[in-house]
N, C-alpha and C. Protein backbone atom coordinates (compact mmCIF):
# COMPACT_ATOMS: atom_id res chain seq x y z
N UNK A 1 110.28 76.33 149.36
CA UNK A 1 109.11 77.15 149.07
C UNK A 1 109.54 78.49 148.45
N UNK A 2 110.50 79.14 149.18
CA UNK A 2 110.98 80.41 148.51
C UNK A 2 111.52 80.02 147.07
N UNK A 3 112.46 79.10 147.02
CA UNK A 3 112.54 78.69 145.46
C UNK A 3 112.10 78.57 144.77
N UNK A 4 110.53 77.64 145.06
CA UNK A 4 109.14 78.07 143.83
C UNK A 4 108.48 79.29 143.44
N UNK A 5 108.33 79.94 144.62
CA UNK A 5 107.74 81.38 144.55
C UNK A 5 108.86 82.21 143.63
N UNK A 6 110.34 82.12 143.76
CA UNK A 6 111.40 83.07 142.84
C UNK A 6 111.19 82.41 141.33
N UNK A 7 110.98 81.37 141.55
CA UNK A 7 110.85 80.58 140.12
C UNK A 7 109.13 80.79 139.34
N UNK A 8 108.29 81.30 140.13
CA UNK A 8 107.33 81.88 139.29
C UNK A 8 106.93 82.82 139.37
N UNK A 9 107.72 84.16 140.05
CA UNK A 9 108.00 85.12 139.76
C UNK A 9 108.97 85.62 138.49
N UNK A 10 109.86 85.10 138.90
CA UNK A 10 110.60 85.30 137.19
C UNK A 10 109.88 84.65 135.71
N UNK A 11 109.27 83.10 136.15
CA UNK A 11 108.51 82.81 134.96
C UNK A 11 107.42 84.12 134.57
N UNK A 12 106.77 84.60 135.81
CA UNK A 12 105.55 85.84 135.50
C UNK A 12 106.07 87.20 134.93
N UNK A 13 107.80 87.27 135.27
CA UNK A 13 108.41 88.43 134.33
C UNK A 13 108.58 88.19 133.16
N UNK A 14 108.86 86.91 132.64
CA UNK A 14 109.36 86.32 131.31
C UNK A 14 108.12 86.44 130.57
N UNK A 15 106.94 86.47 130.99
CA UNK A 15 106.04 86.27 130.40
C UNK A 15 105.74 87.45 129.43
N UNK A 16 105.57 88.56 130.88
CA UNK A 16 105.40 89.40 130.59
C UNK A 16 106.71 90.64 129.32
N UNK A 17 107.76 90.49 129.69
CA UNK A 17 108.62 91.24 128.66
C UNK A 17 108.27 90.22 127.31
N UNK A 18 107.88 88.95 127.39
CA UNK A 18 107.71 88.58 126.01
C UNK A 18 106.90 88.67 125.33
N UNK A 19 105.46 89.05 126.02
CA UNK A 19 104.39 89.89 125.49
C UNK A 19 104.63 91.41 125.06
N UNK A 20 105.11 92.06 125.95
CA UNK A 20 105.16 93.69 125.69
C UNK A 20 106.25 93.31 124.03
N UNK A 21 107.20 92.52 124.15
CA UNK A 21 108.06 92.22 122.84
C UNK A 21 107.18 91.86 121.52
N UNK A 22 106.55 90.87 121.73
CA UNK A 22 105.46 90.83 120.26
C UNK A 22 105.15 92.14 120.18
N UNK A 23 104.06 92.92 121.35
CA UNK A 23 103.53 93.88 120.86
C UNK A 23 104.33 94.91 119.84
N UNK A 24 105.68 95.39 120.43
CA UNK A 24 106.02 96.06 119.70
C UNK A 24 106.82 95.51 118.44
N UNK A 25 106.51 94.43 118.50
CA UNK A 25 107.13 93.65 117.07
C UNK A 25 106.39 93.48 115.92
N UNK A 26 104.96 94.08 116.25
CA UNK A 26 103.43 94.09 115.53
C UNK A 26 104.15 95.26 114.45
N UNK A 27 104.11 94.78 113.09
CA UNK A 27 104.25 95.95 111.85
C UNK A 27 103.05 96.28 111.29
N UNK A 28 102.58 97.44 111.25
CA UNK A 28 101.86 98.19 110.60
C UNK A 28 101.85 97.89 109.03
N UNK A 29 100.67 97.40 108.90
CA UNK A 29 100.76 97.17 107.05
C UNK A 29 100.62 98.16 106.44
N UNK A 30 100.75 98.92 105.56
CA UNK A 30 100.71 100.31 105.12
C UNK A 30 99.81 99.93 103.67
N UNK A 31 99.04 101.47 103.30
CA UNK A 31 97.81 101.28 102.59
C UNK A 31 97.97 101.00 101.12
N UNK A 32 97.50 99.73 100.78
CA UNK A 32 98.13 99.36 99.34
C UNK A 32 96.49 99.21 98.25
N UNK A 33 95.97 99.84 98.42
CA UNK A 33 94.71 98.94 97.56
C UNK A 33 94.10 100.79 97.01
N UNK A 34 94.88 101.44 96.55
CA UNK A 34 94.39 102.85 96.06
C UNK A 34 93.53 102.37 94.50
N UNK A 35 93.10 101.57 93.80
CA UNK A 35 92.47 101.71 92.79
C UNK A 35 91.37 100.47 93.07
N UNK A 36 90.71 99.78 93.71
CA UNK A 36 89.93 98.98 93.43
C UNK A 36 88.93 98.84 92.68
N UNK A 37 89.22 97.44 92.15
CA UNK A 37 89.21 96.93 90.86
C UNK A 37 87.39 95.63 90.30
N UNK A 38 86.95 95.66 92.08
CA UNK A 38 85.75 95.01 91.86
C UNK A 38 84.83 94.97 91.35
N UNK A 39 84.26 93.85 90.17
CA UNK A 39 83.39 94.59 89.35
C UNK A 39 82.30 95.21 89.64
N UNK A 40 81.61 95.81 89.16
CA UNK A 40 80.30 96.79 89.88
C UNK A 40 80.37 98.05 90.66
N UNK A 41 81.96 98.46 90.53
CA UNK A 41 82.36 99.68 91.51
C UNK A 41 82.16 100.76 91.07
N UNK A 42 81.89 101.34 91.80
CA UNK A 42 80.99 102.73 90.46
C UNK A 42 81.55 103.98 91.66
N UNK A 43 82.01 105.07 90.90
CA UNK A 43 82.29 106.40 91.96
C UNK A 43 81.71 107.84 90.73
N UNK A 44 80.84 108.50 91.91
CA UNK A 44 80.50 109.53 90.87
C UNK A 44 81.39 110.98 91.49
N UNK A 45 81.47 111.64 90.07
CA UNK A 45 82.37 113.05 90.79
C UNK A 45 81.64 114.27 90.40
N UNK A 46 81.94 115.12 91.19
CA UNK A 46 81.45 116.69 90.37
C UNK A 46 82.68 117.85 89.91
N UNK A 47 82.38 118.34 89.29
CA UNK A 47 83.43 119.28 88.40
C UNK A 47 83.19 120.34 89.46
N UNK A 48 83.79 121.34 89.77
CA UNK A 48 83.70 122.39 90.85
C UNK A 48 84.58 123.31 89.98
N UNK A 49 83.95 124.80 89.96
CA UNK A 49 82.67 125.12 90.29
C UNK A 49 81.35 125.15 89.52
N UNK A 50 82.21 124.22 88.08
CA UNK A 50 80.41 124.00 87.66
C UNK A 50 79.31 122.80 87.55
N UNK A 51 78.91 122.32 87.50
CA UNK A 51 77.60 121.61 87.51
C UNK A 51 77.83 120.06 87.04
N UNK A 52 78.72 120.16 86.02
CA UNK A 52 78.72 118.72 85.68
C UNK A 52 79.43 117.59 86.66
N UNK A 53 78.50 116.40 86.67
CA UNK A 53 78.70 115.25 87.19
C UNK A 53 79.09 114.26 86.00
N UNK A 54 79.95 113.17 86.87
CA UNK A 54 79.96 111.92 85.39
C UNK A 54 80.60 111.03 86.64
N UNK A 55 80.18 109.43 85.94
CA UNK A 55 80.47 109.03 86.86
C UNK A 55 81.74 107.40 86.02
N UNK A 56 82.88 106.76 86.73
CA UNK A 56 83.11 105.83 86.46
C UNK A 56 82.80 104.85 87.08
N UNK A 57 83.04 103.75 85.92
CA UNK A 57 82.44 101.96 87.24
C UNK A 57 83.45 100.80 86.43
N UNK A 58 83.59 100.28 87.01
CA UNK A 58 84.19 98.91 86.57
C UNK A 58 83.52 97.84 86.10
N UNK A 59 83.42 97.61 84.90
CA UNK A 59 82.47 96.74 83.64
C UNK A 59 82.94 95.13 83.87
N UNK A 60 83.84 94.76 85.01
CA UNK A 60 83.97 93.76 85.09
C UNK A 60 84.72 92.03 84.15
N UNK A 61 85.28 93.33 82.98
CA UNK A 61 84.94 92.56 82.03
C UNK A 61 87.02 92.64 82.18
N UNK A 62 87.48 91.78 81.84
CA UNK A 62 88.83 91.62 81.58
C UNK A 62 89.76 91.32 80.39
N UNK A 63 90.96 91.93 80.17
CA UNK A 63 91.04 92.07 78.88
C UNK A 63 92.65 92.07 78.90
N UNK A 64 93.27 91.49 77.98
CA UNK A 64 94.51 91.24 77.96
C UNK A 64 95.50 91.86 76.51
N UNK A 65 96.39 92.68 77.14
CA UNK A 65 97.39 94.04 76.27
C UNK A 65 98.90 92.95 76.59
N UNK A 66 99.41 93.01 75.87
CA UNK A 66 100.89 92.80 75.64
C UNK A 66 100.93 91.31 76.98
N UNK A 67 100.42 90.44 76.69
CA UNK A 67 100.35 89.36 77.55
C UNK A 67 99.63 89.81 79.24
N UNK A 68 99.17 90.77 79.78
CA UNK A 68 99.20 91.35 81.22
C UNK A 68 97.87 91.58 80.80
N UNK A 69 97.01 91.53 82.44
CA UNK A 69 95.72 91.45 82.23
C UNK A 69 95.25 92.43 83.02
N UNK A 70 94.53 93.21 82.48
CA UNK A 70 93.63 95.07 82.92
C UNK A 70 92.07 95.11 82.57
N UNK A 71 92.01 95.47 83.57
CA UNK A 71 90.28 95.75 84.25
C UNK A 71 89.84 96.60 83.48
N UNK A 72 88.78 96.44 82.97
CA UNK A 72 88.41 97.51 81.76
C UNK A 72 87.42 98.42 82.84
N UNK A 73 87.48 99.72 82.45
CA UNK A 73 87.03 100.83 83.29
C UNK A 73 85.83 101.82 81.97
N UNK A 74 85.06 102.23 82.45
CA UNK A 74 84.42 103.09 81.09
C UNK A 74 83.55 104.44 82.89
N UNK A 75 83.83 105.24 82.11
CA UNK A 75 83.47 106.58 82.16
C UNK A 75 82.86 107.66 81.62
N UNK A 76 81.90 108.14 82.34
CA UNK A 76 80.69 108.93 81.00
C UNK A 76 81.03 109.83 80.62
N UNK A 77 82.51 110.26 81.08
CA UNK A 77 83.24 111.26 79.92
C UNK A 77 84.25 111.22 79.15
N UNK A 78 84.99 109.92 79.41
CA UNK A 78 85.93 110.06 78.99
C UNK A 78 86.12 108.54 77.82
N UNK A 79 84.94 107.47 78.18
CA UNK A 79 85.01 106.38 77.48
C UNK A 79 85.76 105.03 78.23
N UNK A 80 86.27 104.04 77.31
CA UNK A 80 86.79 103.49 77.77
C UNK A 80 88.58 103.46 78.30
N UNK A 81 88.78 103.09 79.46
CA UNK A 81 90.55 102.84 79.74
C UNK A 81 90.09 101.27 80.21
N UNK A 82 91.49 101.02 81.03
CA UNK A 82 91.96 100.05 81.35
C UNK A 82 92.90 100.37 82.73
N UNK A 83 93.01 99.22 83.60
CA UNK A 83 93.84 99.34 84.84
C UNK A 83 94.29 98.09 85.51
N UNK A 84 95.51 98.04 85.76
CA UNK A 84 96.19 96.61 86.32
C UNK A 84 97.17 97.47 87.36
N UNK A 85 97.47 96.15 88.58
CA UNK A 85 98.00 96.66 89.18
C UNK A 85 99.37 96.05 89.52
N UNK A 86 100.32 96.17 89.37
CA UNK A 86 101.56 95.10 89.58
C UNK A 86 102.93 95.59 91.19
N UNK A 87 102.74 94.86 91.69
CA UNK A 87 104.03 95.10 92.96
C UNK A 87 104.17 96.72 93.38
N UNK A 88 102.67 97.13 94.14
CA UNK A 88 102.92 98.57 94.31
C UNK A 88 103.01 99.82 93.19
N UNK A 89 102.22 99.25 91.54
CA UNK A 89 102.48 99.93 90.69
C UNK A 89 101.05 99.88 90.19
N UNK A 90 100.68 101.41 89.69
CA UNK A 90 99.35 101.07 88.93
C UNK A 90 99.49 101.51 87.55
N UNK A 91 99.05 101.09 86.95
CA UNK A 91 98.98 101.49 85.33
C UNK A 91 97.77 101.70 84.89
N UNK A 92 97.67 102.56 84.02
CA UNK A 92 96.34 102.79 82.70
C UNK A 92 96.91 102.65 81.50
N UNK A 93 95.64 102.23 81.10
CA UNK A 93 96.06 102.04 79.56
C UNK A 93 94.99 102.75 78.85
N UNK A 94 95.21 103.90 78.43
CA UNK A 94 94.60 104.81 77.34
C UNK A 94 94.68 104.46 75.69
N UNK A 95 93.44 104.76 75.09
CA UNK A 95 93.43 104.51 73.70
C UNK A 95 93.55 106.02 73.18
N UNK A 96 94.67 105.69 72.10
CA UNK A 96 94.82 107.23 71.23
C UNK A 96 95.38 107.08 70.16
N UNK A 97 94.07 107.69 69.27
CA UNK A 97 94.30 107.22 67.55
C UNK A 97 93.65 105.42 67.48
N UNK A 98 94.91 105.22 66.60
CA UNK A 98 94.47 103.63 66.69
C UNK A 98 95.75 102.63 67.36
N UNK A 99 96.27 103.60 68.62
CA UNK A 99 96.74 102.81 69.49
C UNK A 99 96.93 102.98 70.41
N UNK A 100 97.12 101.73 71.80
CA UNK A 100 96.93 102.53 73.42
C UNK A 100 98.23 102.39 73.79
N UNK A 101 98.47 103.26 74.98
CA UNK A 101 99.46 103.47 75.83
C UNK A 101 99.05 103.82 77.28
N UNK A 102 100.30 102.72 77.65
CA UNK A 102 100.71 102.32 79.41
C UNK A 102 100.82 103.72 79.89
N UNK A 103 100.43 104.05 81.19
CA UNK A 103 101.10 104.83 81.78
C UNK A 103 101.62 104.39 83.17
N UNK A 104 102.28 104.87 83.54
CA UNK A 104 102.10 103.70 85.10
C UNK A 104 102.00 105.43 85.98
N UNK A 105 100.89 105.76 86.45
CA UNK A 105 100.13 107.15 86.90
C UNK A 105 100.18 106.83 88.38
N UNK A 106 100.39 106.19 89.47
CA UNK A 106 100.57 106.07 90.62
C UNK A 106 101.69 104.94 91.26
N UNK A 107 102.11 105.26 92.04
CA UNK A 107 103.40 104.31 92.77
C UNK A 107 102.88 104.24 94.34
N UNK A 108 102.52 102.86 94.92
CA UNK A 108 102.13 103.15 96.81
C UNK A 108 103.39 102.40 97.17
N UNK A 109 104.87 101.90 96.46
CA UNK A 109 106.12 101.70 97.01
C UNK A 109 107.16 102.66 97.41
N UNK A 110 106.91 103.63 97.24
CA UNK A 110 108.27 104.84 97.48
C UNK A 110 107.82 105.92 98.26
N UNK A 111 109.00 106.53 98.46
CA UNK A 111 108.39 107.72 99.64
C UNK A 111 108.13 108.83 99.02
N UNK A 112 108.09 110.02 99.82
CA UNK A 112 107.49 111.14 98.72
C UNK A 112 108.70 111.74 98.34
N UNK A 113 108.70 112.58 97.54
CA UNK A 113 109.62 112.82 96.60
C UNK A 113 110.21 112.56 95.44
N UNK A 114 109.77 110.66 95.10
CA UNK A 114 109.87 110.02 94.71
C UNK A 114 109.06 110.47 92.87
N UNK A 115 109.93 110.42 92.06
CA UNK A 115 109.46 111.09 90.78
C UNK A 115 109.70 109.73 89.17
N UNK A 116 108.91 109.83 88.44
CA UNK A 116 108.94 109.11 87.18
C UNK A 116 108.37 109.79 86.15
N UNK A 117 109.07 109.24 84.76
CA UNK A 117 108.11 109.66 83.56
C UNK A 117 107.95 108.76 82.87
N UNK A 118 107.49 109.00 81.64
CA UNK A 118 106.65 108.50 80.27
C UNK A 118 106.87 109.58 79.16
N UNK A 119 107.51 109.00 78.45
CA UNK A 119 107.39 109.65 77.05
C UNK A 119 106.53 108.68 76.04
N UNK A 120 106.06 110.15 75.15
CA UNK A 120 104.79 109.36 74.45
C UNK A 120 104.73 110.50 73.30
N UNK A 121 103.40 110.30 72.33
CA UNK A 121 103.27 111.49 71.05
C UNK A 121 101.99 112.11 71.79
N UNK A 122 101.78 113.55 71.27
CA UNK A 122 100.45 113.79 71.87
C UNK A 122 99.95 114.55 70.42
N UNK A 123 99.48 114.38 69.90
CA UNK A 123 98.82 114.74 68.26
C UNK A 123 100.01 115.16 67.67
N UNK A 124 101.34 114.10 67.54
CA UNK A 124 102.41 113.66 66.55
C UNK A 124 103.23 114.95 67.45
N UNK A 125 103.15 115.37 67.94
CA UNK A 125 104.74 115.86 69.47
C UNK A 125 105.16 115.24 70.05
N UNK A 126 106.53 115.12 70.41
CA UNK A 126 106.81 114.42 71.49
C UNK A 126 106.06 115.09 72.97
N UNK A 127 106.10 114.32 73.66
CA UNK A 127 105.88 114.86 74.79
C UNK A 127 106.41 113.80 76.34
N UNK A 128 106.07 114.51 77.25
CA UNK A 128 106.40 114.04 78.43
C UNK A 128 105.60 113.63 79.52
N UNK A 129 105.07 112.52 80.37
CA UNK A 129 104.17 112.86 81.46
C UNK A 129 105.31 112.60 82.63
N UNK A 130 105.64 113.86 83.58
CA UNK A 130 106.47 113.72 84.69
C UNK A 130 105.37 113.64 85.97
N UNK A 131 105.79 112.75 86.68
CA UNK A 131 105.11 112.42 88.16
C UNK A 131 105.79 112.31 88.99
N UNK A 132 105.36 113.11 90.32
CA UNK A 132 105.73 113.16 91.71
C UNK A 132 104.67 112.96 92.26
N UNK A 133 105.58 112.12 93.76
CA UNK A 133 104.58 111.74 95.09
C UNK A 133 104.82 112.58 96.05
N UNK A 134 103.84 113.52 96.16
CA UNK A 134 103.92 114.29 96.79
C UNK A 134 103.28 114.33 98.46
N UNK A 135 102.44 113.28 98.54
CA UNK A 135 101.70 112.91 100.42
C UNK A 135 101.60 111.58 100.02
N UNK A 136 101.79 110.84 101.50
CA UNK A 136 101.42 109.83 101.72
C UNK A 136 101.27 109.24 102.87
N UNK A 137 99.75 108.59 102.70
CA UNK A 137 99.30 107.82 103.92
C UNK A 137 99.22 108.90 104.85
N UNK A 138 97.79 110.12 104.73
CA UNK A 138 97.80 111.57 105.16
C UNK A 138 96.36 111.58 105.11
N UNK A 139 95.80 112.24 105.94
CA UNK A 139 94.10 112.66 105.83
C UNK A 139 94.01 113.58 105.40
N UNK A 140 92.90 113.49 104.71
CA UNK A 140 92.57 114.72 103.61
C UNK A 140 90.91 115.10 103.71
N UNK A 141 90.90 116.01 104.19
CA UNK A 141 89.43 116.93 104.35
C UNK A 141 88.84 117.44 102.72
N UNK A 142 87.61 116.99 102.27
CA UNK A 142 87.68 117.59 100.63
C UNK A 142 85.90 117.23 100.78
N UNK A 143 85.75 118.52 100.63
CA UNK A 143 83.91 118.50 99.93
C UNK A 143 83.38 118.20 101.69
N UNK A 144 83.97 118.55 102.80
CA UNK A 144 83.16 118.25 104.06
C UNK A 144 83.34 116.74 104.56
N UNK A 145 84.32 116.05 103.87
CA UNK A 145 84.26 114.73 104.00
C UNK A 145 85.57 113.98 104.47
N UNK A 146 85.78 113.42 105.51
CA UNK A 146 87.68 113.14 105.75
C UNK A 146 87.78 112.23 105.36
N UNK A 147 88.59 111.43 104.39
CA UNK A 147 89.27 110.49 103.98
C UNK A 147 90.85 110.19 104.05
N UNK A 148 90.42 108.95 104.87
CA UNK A 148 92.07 108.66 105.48
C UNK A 148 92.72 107.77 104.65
N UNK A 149 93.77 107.45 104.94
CA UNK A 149 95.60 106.98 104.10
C UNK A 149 95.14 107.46 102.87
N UNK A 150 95.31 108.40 102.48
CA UNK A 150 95.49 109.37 101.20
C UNK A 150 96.69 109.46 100.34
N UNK A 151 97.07 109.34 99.38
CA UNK A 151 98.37 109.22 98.72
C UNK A 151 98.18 110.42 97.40
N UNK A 152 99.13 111.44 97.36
CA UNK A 152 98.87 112.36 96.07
C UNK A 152 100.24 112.12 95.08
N UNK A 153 99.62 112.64 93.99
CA UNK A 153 100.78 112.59 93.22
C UNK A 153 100.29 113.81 91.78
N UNK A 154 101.25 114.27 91.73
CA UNK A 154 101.67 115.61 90.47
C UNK A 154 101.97 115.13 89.46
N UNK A 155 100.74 115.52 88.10
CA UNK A 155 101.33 114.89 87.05
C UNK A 155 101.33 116.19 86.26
N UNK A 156 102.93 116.50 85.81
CA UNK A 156 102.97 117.11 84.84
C UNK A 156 103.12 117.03 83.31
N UNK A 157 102.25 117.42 81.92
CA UNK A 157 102.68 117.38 81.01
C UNK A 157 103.37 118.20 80.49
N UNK A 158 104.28 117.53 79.74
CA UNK A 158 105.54 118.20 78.60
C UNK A 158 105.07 118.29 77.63
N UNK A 159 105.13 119.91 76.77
CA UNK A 159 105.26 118.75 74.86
C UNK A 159 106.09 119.73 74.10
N UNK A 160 106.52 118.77 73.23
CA UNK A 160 107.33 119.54 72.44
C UNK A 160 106.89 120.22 71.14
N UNK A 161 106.49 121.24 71.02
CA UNK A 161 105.73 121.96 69.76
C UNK A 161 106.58 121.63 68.89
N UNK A 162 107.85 121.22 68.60
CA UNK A 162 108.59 121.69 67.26
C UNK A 162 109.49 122.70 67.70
N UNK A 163 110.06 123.21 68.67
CA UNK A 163 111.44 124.15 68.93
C UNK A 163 112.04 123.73 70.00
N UNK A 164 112.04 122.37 69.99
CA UNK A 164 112.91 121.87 70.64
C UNK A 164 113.06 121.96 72.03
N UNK A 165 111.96 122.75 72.73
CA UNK A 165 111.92 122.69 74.38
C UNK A 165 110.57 122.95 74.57
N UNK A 166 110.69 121.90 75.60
CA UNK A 166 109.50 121.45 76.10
C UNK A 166 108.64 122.24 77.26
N UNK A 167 107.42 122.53 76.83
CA UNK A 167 106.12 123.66 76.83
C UNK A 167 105.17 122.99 78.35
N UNK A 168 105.38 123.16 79.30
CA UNK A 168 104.73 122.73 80.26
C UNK A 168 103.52 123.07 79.90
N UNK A 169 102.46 121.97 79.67
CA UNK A 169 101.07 122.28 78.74
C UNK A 169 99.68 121.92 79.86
N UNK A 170 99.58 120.98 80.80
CA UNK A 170 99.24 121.11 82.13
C UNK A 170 99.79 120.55 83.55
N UNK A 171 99.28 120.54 84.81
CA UNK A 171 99.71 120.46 85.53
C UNK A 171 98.69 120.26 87.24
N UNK A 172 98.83 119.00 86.99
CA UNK A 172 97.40 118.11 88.32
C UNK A 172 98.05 117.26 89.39
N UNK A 173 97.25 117.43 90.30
CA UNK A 173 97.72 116.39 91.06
C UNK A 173 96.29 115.65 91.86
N UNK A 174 96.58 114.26 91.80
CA UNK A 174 95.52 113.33 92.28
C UNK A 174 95.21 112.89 93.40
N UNK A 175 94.60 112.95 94.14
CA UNK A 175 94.85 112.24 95.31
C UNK A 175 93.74 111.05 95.37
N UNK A 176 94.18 109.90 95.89
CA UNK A 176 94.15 108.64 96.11
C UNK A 176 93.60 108.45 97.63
N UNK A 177 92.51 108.06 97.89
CA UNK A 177 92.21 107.21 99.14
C UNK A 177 92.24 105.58 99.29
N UNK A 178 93.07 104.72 100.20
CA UNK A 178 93.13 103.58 100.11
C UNK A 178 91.98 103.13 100.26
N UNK A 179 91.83 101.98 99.75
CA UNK A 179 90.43 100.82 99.77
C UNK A 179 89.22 101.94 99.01
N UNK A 180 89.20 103.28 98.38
CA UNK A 180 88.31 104.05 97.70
C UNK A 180 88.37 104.10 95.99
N UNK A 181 89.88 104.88 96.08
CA UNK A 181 90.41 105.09 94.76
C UNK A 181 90.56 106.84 94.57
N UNK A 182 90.22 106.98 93.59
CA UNK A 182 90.15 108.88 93.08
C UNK A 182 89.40 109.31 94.29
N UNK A 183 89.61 110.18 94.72
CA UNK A 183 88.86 111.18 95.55
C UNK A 183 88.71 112.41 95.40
N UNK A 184 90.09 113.13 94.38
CA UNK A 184 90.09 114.68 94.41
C UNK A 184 91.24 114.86 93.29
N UNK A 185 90.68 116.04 92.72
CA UNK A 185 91.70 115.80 91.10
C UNK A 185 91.65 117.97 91.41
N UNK A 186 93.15 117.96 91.76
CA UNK A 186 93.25 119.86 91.68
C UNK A 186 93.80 120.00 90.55
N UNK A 187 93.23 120.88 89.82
CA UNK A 187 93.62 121.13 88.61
C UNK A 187 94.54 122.87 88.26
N UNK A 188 95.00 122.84 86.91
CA UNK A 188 95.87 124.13 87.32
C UNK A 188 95.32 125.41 86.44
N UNK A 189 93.73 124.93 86.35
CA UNK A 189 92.55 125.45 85.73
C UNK A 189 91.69 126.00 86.75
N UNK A 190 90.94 127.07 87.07
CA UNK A 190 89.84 127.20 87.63
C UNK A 190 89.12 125.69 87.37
N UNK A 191 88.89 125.49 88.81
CA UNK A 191 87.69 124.16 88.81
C UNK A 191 88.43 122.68 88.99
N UNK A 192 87.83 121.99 89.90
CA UNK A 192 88.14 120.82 90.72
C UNK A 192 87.41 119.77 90.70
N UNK A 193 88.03 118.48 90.40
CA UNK A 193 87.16 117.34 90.52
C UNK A 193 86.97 116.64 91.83
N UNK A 194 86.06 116.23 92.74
CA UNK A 194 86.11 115.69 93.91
C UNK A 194 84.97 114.47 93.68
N UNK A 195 85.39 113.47 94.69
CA UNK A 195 84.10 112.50 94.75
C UNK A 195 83.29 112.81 95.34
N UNK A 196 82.04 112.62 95.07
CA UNK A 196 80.36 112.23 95.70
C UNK A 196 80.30 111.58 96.83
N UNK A 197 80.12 109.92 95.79
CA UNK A 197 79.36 108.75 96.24
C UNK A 197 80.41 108.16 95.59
N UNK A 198 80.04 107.07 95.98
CA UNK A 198 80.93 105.58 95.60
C UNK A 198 80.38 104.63 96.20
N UNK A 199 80.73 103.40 95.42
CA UNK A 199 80.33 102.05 95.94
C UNK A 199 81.26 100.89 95.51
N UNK A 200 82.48 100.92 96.53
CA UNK A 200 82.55 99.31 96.17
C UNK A 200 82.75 97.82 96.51
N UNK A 201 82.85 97.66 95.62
CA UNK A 201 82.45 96.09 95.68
C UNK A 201 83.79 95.15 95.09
């Protein structure tokens, strides 16, 4: 009798350290979905501190650049872009002149500190777009409103006028809410872009 009772006592310890073991064997998925892409998604923003609103949405419509396939995006100020997302990488694709260019404008694989560029022409200059990740997966209080796993990133432009060194010409940083998208655009201008409303889908 004592032998059964030691024998399901230890089975009732085994049980138990092998539960408390999953638990802490549970990994945290970390926030990967900063641009969603569903059609009908619409987010409106306001310019701070003045008056204008505009809003973007996703037209649903799909469209294929250099074999790779991007979500066409249109915006009531800025027109049409484009957006795909590949292994923790997001890209836009901007039209300028009569041709577009990639940027890859956010990274949710690296830690902060973590920096990239893009060289490109900007009305026949060379120029530069340098990016840093500067927060991640951070709550962010903006317009009275908390939005959690937040990811920012600093985009600076370069350009080269013609003397050979490069003219820091502006200087933003974005911040990203997972499963939202844009939430807050600080600019190195009097005046701030933040979201409203949103809806998506």
């Amino acid at each position: 009798m004592r032998n059964l009772i030691s024998v399901f006592i230890l089975s009732s310890l085994f049980l138990v350290v092998a539960c408390n073991k999953e638990e802490e064997e549970k990994v945290t998925v970390p926030p990967a979905n900063f641009q969603p892409v569903g059609a009908g998604s619409t987010w409106s923003y306001a310019d701070y501190p003045f008056t204008t609103l505009y809003s973007v949405y996703m037209t649903g419509i799909d469209s294929t650049f250099n074999k790779k396939k991007y979500k066409e995006v249109f915006s009531t100020n800025a027109g049409y872009s484009w957006v795909r997302r590949e292994s923790g990488n997001y890209y836009r694709l901007l039209p300028y002149m009569d041709t577009v260019t990639e940027f890859l404008y956010l990274k949710d694989n690296v830690v902060v500190g973590s920096s990239w560029e893009k060289d490109f022409e900007y009305g026949g200059f060379p120029a530069t777009y340098q990016y840093l990740l500067t927060e991640y997966d951070i709550s962010k209080l903006i317009n009275g409103q908390i939005y959690n796993h937040c990811i920012t990133v600093r985009e600076n432009l370069l350009i080269d006028f013609g003397t050979g060194t490069d003219s820091l010409w502006s200087s933003w940083e974005y911040s990203y809410a997972n499963d939202i998208g844009l939430v807050y655009v600080k600019r190195d201008i009097p005046g701030d872009f933040y979201l409203k409303s949103y809806i998506i889908k």
